[in-house]
Protein backbone atom coordinates (compact mmCIF):
# COMPACT_ATOMS: atom_id res chain seq x y z
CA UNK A 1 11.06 -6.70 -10.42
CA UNK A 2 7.61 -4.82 -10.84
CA UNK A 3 7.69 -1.15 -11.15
CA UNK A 4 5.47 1.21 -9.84
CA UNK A 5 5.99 4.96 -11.86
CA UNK A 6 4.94 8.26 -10.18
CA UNK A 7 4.21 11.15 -12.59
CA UNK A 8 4.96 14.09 -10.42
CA UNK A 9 7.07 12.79 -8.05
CA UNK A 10 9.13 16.37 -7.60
CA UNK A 11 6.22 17.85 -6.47
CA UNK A 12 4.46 18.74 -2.93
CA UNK A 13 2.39 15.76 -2.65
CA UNK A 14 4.19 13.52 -5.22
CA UNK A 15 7.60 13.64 -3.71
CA UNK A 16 5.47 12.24 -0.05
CA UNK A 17 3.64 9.99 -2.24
CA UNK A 18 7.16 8.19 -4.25
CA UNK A 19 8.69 8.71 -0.39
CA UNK A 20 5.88 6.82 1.14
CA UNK A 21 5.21 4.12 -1.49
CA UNK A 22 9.41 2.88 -1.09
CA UNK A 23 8.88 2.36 2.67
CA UNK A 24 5.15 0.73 2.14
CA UNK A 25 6.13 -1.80 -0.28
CA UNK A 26 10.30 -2.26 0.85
CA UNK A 27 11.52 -3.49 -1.65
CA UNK A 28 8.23 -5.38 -3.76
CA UNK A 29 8.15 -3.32 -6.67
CA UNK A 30 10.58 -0.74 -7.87
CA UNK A 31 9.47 2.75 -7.09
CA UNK A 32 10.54 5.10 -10.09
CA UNK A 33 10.67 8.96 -9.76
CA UNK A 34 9.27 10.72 -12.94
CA UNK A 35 9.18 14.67 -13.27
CA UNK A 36 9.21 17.78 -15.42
CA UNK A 37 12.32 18.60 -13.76
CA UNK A 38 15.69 18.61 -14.45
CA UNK A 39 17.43 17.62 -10.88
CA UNK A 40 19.60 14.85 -9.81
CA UNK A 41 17.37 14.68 -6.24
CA UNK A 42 16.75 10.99 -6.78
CA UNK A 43 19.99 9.81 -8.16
CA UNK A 44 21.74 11.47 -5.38
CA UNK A 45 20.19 8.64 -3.33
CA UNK A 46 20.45 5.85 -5.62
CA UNK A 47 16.88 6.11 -6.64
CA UNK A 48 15.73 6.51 -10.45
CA UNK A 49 14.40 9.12 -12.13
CA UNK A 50 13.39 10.00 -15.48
CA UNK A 51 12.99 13.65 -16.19
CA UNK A 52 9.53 13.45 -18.69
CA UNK A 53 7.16 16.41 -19.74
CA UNK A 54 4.16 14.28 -20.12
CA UNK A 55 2.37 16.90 -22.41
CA UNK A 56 5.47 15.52 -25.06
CA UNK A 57 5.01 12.09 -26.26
CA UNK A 58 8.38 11.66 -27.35
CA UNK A 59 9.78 11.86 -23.63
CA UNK A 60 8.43 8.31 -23.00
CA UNK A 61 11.05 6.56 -24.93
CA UNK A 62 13.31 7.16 -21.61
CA UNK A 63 10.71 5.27 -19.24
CA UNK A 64 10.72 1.40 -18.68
CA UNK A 65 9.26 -0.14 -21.33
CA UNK A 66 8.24 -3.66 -19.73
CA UNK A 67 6.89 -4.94 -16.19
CA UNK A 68 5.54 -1.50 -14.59
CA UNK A 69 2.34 -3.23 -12.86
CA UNK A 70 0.70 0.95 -12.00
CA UNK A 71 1.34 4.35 -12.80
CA UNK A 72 0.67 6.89 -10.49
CA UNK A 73 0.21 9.91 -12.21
CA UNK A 74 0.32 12.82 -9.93
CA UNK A 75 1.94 15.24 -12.79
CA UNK A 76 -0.28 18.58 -13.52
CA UNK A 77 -0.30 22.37 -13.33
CA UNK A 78 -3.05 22.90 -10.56
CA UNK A 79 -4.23 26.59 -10.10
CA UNK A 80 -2.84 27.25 -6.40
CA UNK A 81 0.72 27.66 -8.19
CA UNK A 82 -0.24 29.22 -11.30
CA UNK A 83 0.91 32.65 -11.60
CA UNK A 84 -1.64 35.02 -13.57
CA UNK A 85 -4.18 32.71 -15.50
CA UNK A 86 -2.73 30.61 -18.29
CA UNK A 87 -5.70 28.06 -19.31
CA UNK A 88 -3.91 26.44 -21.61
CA UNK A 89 -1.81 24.47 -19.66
CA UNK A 90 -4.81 23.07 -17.68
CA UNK A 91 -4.91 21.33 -21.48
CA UNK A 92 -1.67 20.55 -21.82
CA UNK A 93 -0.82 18.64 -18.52
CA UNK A 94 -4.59 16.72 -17.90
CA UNK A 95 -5.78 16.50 -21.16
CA UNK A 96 -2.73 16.19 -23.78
CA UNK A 97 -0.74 14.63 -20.94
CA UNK A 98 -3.43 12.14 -19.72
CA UNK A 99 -3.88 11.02 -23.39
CA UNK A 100 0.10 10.27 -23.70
CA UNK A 101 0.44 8.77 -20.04
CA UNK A 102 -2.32 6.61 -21.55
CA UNK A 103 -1.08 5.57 -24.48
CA UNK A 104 2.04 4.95 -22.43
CA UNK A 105 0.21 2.20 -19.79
CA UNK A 106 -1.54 0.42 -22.76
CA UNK A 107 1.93 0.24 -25.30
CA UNK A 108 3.65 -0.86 -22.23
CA UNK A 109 0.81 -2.88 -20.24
CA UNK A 110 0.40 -1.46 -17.17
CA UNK A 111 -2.02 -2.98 -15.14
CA UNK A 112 -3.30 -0.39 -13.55
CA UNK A 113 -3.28 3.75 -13.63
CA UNK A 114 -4.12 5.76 -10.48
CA UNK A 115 -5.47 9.15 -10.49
CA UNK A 116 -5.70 12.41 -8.76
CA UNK A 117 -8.84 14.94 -9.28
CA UNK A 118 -9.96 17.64 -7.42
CA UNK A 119 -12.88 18.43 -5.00
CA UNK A 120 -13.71 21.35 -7.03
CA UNK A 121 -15.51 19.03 -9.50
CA UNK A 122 -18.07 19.33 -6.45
CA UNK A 123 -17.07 22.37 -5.15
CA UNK A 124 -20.73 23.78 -5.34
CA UNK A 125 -21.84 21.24 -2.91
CA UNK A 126 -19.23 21.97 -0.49
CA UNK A 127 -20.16 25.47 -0.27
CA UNK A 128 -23.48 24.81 0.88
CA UNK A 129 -21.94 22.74 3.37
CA UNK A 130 -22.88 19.10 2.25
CA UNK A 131 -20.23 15.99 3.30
CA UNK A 132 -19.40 15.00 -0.26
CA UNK A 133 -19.77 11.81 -1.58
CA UNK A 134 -17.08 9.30 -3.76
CA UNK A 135 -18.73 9.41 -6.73
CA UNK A 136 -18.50 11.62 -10.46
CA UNK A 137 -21.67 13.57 -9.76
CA UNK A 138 -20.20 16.74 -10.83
CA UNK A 139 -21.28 20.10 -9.42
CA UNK A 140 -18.67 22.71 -10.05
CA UNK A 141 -18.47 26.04 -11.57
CA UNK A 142 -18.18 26.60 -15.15
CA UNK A 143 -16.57 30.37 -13.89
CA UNK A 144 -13.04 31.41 -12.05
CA UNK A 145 -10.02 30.17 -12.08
CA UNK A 146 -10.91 26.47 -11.54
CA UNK A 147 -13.11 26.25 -14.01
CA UNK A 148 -10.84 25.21 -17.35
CA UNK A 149 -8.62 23.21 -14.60
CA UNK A 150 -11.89 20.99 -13.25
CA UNK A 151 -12.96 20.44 -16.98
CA UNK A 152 -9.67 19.29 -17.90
CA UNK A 153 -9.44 16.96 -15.11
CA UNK A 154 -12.99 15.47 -15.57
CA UNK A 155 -11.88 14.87 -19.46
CA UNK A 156 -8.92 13.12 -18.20
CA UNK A 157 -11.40 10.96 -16.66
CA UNK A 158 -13.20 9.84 -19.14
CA UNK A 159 -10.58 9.16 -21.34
CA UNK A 160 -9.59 6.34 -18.24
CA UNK A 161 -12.86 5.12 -18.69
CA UNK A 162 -12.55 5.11 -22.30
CA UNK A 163 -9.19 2.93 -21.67
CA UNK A 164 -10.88 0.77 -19.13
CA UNK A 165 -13.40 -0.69 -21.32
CA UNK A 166 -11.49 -0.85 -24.80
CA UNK A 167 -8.16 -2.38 -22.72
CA UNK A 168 -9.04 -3.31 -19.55
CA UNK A 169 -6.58 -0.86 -18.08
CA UNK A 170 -7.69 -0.91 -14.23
CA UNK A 171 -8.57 2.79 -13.11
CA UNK A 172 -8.78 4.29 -9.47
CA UNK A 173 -9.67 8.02 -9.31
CA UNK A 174 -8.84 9.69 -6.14
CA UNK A 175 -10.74 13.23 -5.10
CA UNK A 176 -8.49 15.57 -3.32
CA UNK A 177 -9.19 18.32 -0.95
CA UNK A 178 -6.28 20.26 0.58
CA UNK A 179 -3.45 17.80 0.83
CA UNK A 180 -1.50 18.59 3.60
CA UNK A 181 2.53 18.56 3.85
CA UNK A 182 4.86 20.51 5.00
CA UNK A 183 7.08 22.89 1.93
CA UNK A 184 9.37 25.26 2.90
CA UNK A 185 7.65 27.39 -0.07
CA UNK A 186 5.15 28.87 1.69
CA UNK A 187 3.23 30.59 -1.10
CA UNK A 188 0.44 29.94 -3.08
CA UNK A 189 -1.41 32.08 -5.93
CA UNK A 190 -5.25 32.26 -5.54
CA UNK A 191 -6.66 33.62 -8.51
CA UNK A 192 -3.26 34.16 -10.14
CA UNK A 193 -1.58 36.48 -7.11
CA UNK A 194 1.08 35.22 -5.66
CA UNK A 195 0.12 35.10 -1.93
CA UNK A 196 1.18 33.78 1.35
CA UNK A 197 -0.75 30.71 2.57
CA UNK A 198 -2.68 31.62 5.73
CA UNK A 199 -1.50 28.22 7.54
CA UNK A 200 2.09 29.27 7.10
CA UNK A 201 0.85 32.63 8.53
CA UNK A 202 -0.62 31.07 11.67
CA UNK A 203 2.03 29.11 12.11
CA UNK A 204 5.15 31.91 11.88
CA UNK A 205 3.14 33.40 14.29
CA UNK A 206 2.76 30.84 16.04
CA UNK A 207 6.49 30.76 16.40
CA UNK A 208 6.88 33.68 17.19
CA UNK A 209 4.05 34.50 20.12
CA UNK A 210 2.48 36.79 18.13
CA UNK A 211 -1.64 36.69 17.76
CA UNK A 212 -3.54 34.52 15.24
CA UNK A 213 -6.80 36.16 13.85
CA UNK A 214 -9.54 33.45 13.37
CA UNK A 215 -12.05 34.23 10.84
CA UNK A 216 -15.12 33.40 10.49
CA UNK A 217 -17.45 31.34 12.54
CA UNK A 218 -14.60 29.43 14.99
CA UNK A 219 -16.74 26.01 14.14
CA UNK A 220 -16.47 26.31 10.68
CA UNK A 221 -14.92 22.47 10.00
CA UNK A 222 -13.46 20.71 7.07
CA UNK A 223 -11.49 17.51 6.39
CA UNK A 224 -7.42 17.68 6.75
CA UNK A 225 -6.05 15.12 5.65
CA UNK A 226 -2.12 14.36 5.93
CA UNK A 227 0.35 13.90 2.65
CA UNK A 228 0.84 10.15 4.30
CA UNK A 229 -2.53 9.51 4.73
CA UNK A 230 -2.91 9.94 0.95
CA UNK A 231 -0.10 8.10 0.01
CA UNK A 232 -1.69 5.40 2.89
CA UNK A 233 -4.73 5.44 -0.15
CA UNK A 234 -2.24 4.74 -3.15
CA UNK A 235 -0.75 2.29 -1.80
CA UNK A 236 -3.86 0.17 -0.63
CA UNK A 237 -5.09 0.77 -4.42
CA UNK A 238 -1.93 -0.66 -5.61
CA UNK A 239 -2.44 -3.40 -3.83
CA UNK A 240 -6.22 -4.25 -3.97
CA UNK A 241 -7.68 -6.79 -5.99
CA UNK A 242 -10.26 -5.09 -7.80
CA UNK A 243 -10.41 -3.20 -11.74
CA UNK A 244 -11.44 0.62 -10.68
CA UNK A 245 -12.47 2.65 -7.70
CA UNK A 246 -13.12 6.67 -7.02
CA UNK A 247 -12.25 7.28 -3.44
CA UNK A 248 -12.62 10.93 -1.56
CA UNK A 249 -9.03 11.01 -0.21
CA UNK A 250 -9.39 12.39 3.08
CA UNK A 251 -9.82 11.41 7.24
CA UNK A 252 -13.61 11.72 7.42
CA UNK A 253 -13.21 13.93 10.60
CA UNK A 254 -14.52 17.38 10.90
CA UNK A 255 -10.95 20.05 12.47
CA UNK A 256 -12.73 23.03 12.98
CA UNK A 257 -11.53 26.46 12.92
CA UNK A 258 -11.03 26.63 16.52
CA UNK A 259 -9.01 23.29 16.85
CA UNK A 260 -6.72 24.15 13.70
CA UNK A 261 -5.86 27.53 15.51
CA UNK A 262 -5.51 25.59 19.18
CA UNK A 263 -3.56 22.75 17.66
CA UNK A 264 -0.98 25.11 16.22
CA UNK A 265 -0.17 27.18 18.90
CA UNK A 266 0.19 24.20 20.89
CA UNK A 267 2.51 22.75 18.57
CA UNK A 268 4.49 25.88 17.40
CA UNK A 269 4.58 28.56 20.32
CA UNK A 270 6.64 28.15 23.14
CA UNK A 271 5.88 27.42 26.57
CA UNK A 272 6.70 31.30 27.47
CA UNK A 273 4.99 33.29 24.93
CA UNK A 274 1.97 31.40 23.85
CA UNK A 275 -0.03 32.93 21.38
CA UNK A 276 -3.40 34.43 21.64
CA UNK A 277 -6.20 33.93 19.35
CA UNK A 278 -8.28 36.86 18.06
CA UNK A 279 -11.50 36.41 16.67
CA UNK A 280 -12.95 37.88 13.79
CA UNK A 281 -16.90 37.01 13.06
CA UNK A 282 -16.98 39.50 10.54
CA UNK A 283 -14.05 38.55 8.19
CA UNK A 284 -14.82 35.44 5.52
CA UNK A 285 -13.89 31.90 5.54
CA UNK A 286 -14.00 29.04 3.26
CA UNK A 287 -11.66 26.83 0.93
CA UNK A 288 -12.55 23.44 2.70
CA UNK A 289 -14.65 20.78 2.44
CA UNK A 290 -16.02 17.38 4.44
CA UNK A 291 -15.20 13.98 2.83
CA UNK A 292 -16.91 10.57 3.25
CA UNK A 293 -14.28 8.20 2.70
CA UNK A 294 -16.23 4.84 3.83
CA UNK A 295 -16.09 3.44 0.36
CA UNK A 296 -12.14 3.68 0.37
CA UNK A 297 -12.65 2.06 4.31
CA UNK A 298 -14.63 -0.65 2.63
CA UNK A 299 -12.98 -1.74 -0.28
CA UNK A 300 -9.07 -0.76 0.23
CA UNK A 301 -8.72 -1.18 4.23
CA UNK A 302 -7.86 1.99 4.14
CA UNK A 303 -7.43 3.44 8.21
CA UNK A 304 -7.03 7.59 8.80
CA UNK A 305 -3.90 7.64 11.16
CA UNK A 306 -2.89 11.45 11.32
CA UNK A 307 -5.30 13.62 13.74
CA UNK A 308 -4.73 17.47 13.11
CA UNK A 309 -2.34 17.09 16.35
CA UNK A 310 -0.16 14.12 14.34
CA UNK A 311 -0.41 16.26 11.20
CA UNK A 312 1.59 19.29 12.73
CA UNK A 313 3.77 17.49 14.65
CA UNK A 314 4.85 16.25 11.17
CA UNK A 315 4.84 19.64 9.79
CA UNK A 316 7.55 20.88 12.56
CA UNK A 317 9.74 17.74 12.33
CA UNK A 318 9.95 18.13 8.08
CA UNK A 319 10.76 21.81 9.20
CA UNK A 320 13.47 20.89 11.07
CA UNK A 321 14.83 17.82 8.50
CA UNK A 322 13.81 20.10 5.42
CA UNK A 323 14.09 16.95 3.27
CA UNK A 324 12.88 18.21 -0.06
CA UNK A 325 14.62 21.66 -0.07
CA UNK A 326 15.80 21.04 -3.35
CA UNK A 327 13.05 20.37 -5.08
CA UNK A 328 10.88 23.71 -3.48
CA UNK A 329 11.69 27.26 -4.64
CA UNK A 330 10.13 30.12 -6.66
């Protein structure tokens, strides 16, 4: 049987992603776990899993070494869990890793490599509010804690392309915004401080009737886009018959401020002690960004299904299931 590998399958969009891709294709390829980590997660229940460090070349021995028709290489150390500022591993996981993943696909002859950048490449655009477009028009900054992490990904890039022309491996590139699933690790570290992330805020108070401040202008909007919806993108690029694509991974529909906040306290408070909402004109708001996504439409068939009322519906059923407890923690 064909094999489909996902680099960074322990992680928060990775383990959605391998999750996703088993029920999508049901039994048409094999869908193999890979991760940094050491945890029997997988093998627990019966699925494989190969614990690899992709910035070491000699961890590939373990993988499968013939019929794995796409790699989906999810595998990095992203900035929103990076405690303090450590550039170096920026290298080591998208430029060092990308390069041995790569050398992987062509020694093995994968036909195809899928890959995850960031909307930070373009982050500059999204700040003056443009809807930004699939394409590697870069317009990010070259300061803050992104910076090293976009450069790194954008060299990862172009060694794909470099591996596209010289061996035909086919190459799909998919931009992400916020990805949203539900972890019961409810932190994140913006410019190296650990901190808790203000949708987890919202919704524990939410939960428990207390007020939610919204900041900002209340129609500030950006694109939220679903862990499954993602995964929805993979798995239409696994399947399409074309050599390479970059795809904005997202719905295409504006949640503003004001529906995020309404949509939670629908979903979380209960009927008795609703919460109220508090605004707050004067306090500053950012972090998202608007996607067009017609390309991926277009050429993958891809079709949004979770509104921002579907997406935290999920978020309080995985609550209640907490399904990848194991793999979450400090």
């Amino acid at each position: 049987m064909k094999k489909i590998i996902v680099f960074g399958a322990t992680g928060n969009v990775g383990s959605y992603v391998h999750k996703y891709a088993r029920e999508y294709f049901d039994g048409k390829y094999e869908i193999i776990a890979s991760g940094r980590r050491k945890t029997d997660f997988f093998e627990k229940q019966g699925m494989p899993y190969y614990s690899v460090d992709i910035s070491k070349k000699e961890d590939f021995v373990v993988l499968p070494q013939k019929n794995v028709h796409a790699v989906i290489y999810l595998a990095a150390d992203i900035p929103a869990y990076m405690s303090g500022y450590q550039a170096e591993k920026y290298v080591q996981s998208n430029i060092i890793g990308a390069y041995n993943v790569l050398e992987y696909c062509r020694k093995v002859k994968v036909d195809r490599i899928l890959f995850s950048t960031s909307a930070y490449d373009k982050w500059e655009d999204a700040k003056q509010g443009k809807i930004l477009t699939p394409d590697k028009n870069y317009n990010f900054s070259y300061t803050g804690d992104h910076a090293m992490y976009v450069i790194a990904k954008n060299t990862a890039i172009e060694m794909m392309e470099h591996y596209y022309q010289e061996y035909g491996l086919k190459k799909f590139i998919f931009r992400f915004p916020t990805i949203y699933s539900y972890s019961p690790y409810q932190y994140y570290f913006p410019n190296g401080v650990k901190t808790l992330r203000p949708l987890y805020r919202m919704i524990n108070q939410a939960k428990n009737g207390e007020a939610i401040e919204l900041w900002g202008n209340p129609n500030y909007a950006k694109d939220m886009v679903h862990v499954y919806d993602c995964a929805q993108m993979f798995c239409k690029a696994i399947e399409v018959e074309r050599e390479e694509g970059f795809y904005n991974v997202g719905t295409g529909i504006p949640v503003t401020m004001q529906e995020q906040i309404e949509t939670i306290i629908n979903v979380f408070s209960s009927g008795n002690k609703q919460s109220k909402i508090i605004y707050r004109p004067e306090k500053p708001i950012g972090g998202g960004c608007l996607m067009d996504i017609e390309n991926a439409k277009l050429e993958l068939g891809y079709e949004p299904k979770y509104t921002c009322q579907r997406l935290f519906e999920d978020y309080r059923e995985e609550m209640k299931i907490n399904r990848f407890k194991e793999l979450r923690g400090e």
